[in-house]
C-alpha atoms as a PDB file:
ATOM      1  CA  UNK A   1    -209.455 223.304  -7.977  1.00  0.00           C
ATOM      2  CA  UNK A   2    -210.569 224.688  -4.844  1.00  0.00           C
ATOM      3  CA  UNK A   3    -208.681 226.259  -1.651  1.00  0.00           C
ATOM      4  CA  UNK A   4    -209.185 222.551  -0.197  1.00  0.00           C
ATOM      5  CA  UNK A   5    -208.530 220.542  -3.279  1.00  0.00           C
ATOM      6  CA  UNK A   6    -204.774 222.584  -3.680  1.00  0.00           C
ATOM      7  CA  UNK A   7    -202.491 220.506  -1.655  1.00  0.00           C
ATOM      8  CA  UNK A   8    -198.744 221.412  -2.211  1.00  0.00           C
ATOM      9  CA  UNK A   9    -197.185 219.816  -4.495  1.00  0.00           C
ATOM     10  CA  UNK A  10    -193.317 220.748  -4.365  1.00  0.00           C
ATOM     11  CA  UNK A  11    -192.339 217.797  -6.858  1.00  0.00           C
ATOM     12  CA  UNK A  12    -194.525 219.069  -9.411  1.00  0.00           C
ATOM     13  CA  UNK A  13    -193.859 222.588  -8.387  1.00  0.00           C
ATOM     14  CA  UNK A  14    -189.456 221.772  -9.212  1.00  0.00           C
ATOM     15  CA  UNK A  15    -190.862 219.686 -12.133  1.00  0.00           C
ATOM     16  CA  UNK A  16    -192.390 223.044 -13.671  1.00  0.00           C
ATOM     17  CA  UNK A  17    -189.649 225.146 -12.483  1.00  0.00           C
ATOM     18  CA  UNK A  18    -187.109 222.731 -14.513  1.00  0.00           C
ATOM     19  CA  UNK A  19    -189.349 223.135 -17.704  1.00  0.00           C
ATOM     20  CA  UNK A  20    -189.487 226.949 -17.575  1.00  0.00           C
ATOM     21  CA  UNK A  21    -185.976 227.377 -17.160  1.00  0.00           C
ATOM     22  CA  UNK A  22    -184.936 224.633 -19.669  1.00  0.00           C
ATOM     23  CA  UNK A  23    -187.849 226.256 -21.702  1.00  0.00           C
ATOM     24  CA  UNK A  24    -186.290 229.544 -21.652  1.00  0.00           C
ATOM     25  CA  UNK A  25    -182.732 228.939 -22.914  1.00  0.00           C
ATOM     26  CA  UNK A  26    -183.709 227.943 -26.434  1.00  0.00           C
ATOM     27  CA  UNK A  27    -186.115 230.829 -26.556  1.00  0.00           C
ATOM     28  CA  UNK A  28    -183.352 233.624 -25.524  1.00  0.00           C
ATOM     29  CA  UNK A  29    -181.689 231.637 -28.411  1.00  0.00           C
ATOM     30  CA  UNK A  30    -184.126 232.566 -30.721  1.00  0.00           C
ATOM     31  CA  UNK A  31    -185.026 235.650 -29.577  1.00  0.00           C
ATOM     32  CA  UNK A  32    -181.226 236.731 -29.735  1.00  0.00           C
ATOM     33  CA  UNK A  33    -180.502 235.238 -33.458  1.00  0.00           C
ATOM     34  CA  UNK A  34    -183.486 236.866 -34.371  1.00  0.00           C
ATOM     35  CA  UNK A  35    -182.461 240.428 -34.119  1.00  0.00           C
ATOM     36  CA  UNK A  36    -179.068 239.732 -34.899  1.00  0.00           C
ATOM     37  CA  UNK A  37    -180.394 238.736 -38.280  1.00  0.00           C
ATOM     38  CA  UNK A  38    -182.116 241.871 -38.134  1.00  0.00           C
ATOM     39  CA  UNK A  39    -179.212 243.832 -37.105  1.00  0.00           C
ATOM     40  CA  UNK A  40    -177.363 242.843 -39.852  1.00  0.00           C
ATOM     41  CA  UNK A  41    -179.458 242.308 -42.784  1.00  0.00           C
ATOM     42  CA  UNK A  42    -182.188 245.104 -43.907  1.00  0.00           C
ATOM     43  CA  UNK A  43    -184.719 243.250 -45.256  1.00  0.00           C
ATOM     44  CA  UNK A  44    -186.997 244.846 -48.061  1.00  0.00           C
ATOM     45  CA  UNK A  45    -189.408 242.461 -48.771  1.00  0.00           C
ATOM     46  CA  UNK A  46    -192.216 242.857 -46.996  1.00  0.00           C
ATOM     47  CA  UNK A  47    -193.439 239.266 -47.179  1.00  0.00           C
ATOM     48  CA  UNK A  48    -190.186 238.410 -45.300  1.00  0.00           C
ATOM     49  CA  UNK A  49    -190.592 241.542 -42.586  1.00  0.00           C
ATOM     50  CA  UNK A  50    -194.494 240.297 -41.458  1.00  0.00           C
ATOM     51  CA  UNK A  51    -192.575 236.845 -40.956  1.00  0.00           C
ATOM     52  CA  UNK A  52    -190.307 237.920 -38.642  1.00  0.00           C
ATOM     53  CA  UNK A  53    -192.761 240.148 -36.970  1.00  0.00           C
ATOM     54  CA  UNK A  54    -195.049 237.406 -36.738  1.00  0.00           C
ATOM     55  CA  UNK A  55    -191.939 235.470 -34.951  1.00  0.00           C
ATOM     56  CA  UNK A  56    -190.976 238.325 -32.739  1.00  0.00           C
ATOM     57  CA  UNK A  57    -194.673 238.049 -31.886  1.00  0.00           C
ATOM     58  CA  UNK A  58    -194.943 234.725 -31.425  1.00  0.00           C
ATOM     59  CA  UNK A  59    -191.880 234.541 -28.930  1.00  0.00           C
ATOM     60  CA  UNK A  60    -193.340 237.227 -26.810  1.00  0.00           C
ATOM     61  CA  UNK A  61    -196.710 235.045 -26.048  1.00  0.00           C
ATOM     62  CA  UNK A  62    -194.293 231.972 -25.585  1.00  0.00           C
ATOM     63  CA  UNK A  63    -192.110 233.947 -22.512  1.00  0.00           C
ATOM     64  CA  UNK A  64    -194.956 235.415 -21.117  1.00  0.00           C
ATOM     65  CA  UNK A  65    -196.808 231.597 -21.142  1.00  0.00           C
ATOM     66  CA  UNK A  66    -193.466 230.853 -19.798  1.00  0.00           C
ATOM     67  CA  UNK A  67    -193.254 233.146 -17.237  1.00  0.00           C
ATOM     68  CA  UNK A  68    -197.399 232.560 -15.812  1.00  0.00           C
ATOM     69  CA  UNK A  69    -196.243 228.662 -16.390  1.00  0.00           C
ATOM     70  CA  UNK A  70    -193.374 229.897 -13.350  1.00  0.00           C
ATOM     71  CA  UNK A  71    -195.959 231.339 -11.128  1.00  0.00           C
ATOM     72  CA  UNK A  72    -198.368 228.567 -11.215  1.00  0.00           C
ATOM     73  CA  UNK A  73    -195.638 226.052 -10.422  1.00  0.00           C
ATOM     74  CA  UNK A  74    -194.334 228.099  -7.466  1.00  0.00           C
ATOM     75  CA  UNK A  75    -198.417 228.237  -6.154  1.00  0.00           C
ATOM     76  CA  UNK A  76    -198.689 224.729  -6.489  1.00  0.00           C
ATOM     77  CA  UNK A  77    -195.592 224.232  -4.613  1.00  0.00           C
ATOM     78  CA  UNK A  78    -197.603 225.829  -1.642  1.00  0.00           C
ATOM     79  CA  UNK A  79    -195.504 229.244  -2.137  1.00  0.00           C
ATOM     80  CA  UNK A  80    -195.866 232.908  -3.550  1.00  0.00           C
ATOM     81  CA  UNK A  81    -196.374 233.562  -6.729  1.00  0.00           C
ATOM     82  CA  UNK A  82    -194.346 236.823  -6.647  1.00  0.00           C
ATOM     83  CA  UNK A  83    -193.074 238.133  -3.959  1.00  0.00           C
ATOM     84  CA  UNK A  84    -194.972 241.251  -2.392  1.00  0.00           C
ATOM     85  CA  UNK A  85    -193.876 243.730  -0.825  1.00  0.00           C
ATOM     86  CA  UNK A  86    -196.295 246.369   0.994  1.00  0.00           C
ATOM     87  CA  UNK A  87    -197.046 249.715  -0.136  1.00  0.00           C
ATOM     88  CA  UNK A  88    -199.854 252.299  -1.983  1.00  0.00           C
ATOM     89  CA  UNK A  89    -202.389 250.372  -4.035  1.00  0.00           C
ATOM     90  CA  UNK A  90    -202.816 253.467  -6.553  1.00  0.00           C
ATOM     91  CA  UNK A  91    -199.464 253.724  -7.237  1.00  0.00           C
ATOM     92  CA  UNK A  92    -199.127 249.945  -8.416  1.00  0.00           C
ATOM     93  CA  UNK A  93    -202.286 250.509 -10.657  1.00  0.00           C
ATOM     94  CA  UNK A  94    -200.941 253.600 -11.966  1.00  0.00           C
ATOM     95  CA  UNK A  95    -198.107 251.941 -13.024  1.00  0.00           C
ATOM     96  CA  UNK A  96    -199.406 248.911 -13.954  1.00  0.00           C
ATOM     97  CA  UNK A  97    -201.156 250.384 -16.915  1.00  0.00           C
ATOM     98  CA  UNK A  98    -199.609 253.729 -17.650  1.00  0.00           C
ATOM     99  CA  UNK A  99    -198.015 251.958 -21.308  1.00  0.00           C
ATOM    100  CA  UNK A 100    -201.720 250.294 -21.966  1.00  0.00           C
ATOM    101  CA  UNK A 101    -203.908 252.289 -24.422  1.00  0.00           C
ATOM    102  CA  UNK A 102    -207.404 251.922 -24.080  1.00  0.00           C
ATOM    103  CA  UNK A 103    -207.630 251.626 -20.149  1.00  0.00           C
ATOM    104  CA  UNK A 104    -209.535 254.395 -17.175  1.00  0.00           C
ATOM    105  CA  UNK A 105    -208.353 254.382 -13.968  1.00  0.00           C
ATOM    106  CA  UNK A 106    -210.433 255.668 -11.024  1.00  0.00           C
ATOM    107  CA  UNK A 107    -208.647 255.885  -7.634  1.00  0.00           C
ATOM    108  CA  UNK A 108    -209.419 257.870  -4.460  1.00  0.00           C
ATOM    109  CA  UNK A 109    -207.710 260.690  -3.281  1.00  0.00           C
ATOM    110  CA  UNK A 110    -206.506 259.043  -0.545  1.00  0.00           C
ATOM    111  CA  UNK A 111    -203.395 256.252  -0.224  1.00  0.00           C
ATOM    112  CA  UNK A 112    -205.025 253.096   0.335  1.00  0.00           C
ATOM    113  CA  UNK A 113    -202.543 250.853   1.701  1.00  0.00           C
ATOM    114  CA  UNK A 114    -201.633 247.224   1.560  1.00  0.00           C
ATOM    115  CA  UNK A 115    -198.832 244.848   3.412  1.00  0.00           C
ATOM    116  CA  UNK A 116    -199.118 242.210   0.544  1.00  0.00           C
ATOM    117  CA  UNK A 117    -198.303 244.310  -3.184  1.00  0.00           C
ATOM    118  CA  UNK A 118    -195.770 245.231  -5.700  1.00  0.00           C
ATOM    119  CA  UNK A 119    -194.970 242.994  -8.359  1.00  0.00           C
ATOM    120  CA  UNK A 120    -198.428 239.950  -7.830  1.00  0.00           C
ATOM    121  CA  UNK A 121    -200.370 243.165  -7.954  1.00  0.00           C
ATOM    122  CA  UNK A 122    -198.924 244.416 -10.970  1.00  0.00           C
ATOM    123  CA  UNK A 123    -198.822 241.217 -13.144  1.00  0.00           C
ATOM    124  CA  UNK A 124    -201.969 240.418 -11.816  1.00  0.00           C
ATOM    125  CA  UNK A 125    -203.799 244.038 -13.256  1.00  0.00           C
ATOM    126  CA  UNK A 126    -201.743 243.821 -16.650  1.00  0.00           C
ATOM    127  CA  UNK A 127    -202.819 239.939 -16.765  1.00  0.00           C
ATOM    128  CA  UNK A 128    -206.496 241.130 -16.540  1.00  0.00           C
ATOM    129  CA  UNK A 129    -206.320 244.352 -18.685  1.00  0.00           C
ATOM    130  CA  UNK A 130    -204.266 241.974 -21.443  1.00  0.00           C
ATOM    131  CA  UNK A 131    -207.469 239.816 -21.330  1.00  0.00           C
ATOM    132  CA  UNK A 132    -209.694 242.380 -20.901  1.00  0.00           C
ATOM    133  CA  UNK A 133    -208.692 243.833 -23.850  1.00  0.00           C
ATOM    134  CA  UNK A 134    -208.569 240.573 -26.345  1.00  0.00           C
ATOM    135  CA  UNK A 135    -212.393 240.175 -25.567  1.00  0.00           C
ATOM    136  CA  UNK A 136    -213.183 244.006 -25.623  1.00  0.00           C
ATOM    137  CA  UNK A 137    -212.057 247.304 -26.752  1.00  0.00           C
ATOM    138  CA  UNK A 138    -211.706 249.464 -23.831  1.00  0.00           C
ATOM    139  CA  UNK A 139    -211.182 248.422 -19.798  1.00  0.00           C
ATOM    140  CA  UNK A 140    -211.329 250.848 -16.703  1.00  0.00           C
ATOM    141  CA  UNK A 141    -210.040 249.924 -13.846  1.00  0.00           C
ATOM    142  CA  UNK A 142    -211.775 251.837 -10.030  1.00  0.00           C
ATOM    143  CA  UNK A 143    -210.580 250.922  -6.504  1.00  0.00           C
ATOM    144  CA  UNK A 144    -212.565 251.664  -3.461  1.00  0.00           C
ATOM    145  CA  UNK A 145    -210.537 252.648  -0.284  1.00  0.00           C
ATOM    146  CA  UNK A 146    -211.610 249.342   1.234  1.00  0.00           C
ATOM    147  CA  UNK A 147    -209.576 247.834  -1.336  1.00  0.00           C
ATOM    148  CA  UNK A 148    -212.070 246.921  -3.471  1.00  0.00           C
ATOM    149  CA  UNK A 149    -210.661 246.310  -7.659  1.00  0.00           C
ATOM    150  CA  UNK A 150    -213.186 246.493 -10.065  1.00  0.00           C
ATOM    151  CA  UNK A 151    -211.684 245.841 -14.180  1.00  0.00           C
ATOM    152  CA  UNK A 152    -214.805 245.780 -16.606  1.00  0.00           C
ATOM    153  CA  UNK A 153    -214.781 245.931 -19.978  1.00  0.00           C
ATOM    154  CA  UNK A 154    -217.024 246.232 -22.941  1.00  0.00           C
ATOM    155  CA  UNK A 155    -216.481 242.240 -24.175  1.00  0.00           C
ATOM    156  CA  UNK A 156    -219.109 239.255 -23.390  1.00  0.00           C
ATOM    157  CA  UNK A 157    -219.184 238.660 -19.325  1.00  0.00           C
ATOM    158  CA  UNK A 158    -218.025 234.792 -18.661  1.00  0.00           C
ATOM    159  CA  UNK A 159    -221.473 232.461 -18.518  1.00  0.00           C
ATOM    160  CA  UNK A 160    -223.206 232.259 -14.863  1.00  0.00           C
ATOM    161  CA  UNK A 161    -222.403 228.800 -14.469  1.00  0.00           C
ATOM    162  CA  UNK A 162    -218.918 228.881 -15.277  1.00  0.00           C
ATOM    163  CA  UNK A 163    -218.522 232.415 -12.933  1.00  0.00           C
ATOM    164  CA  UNK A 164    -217.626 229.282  -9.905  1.00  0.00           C
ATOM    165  CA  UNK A 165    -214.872 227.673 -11.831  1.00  0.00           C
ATOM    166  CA  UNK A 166    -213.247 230.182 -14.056  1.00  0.00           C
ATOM    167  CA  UNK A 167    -210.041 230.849 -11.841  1.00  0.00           C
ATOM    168  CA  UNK A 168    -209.772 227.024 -11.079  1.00  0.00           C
ATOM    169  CA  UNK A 169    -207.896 224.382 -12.962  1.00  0.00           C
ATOM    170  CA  UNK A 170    -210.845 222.428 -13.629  1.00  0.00           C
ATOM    171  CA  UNK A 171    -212.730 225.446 -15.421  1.00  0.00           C
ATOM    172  CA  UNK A 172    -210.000 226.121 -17.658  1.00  0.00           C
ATOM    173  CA  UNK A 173    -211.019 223.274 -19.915  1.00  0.00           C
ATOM    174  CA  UNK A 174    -214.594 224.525 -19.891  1.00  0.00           C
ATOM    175  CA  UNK A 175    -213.854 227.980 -20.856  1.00  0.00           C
ATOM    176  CA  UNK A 176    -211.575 226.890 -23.687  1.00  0.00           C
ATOM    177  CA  UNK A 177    -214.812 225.261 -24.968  1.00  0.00           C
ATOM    178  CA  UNK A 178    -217.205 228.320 -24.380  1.00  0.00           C
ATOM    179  CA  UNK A 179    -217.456 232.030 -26.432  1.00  0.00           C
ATOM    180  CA  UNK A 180    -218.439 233.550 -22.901  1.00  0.00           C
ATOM    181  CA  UNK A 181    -215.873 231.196 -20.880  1.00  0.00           C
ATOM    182  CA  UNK A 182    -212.844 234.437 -21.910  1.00  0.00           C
ATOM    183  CA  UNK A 183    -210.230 231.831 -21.819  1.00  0.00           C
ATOM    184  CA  UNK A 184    -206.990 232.838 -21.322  1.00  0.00           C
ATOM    185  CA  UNK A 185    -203.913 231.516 -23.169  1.00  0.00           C
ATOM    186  CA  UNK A 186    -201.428 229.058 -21.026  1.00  0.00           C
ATOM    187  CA  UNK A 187    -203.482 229.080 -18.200  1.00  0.00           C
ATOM    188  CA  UNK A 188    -203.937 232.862 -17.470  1.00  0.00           C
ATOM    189  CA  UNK A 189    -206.721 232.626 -15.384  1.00  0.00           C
ATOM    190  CA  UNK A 190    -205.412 230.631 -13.501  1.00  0.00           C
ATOM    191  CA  UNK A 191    -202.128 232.590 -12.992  1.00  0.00           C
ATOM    192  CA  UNK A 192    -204.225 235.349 -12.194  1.00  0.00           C
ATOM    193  CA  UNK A 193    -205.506 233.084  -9.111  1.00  0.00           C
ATOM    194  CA  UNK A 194    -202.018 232.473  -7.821  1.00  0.00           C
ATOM    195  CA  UNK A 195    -201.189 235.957  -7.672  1.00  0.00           C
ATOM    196  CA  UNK A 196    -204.839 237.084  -6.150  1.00  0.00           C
ATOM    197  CA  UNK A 197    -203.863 234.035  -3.135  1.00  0.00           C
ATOM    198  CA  UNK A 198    -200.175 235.350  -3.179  1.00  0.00           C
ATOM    199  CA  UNK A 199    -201.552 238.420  -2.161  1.00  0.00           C
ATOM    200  CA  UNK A 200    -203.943 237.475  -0.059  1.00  0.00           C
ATOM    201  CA  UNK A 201    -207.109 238.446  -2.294  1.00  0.00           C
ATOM    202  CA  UNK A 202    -210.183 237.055  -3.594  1.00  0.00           C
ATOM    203  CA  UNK A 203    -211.468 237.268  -7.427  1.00  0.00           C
ATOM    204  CA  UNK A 204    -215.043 237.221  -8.970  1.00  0.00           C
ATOM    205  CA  UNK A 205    -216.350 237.279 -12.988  1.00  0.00           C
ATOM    206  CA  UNK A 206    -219.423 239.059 -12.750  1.00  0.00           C
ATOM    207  CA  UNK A 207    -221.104 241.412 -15.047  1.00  0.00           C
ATOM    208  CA  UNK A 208    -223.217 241.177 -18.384  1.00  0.00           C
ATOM    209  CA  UNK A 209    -221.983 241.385 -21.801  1.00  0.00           C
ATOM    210  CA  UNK A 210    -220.776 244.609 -22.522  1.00  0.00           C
ATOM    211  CA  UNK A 211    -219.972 245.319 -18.917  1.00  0.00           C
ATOM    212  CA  UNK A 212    -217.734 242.141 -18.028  1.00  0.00           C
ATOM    213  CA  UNK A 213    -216.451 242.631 -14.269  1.00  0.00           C
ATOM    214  CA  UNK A 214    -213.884 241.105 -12.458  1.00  0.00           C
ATOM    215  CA  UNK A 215    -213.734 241.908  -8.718  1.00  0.00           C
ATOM    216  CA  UNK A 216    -210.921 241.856  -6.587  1.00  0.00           C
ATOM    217  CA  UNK A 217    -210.801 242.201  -2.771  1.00  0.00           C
ATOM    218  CA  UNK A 218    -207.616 242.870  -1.433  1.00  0.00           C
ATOM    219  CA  UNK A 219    -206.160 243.176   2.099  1.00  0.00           C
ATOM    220  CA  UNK A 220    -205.565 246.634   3.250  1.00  0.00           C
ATOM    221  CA  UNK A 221    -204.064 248.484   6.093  1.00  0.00           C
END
């Protein structure tokens, strides 16, 4: 889908946003019963513990698929994403990855500041990293003071011809299909484009295997 193919949708947009939040209810159900049960029994068997790790698991992927299904909807719509706020790029980065293990960060001295930040920025790093780290082992993350993003890591770059397509809705099918398309559960990559337009951005897979690269551009000043 490109910039001129996205016309807003706001019946599919409130269509989405009706699925997420019915979506939602039954999975705070779960989630809730879940550590009840685990509140009040102490289970020994360790058969029965992986289970219910593998459920707590399980639920997590579903909110957050939940919660990119939210953003898309809203971009469809023709609105934000998230909504920014302005502020220091470095501090966002900082903060976006100071729980992720595995990740450098390389920022300049200086604040390099942005009217269009805050939360898209920060879902939209730990999006990437998250990814980043499924298809590789280690990530680091260096911003120019132009506002220039670069996130490579070690794991197989996406394939040349799919580099045009990967943050659209038609590519997600094809990288699904391809071991260098990094496809990215519930529509990731394409989550990551509404939060790159929500702020105002522009996104590029570059790179060759063992230095994948995704660039973003963002507004500054």
């Amino acid at each position: 889908m490109s910039d001129s193919e996205r016309q807003p949708d706001p019946q599919l947009a409130d269509m989405m946003a009706l699925i997420v939040h019915d979506l939602r209810n039954p999975l705070a159900t779960i989630s809730a019963n879940l550590s009840f049960a685990r509140e009040v029994q102490e289970f020994t068997d360790q058969d029965v513990i992986e289970s219910l790790d593998d459920v707590e698991l399980a639920l997590g992927e579903l909110a957050k698929g939940l919660e990119q299904l939210g953003w898309v909807g809203r971009w469809l719509g023709g609105g934000v994403a998230l909504t920014p706020t302005p502020g220091d790029i470095r501090a966002v980065l900082t903060k976006a990855v100071e729980a992720t293990d595995g990740v450098t960060l390389s920022l300049p001295d200086a604040p390099v500041n942005a009217s269009l930040a805050g939360a898209p920025l920060t879902r939209l790093v730990q999006l990437l990293v998250q990814e980043s780290l499924r298809h590789g082992t280690k990530v680091s993350l260096s911003l120019s003071s132009d506002g220039v993003l670069e996130v490579v890591d070690d794991g197989v770059a996406v394939g040349a011809e799919l580099r045009p397509v990967v943050f659209t809705m038609a590519g997600q099918q094809a990288l699904k299909s391809r071991a260098d398309g990094r496809y990215a559960k519930v529509v990731g990559l394409l989550a990551v484009r509404a939060l790159a337009d929500t702020l105002g951005a522009t996104l590029e897979a570059t790179g060759v295997d063992g230095a994948a690269k995704t660039v973003i551009r963002l507004k500054v000043g």
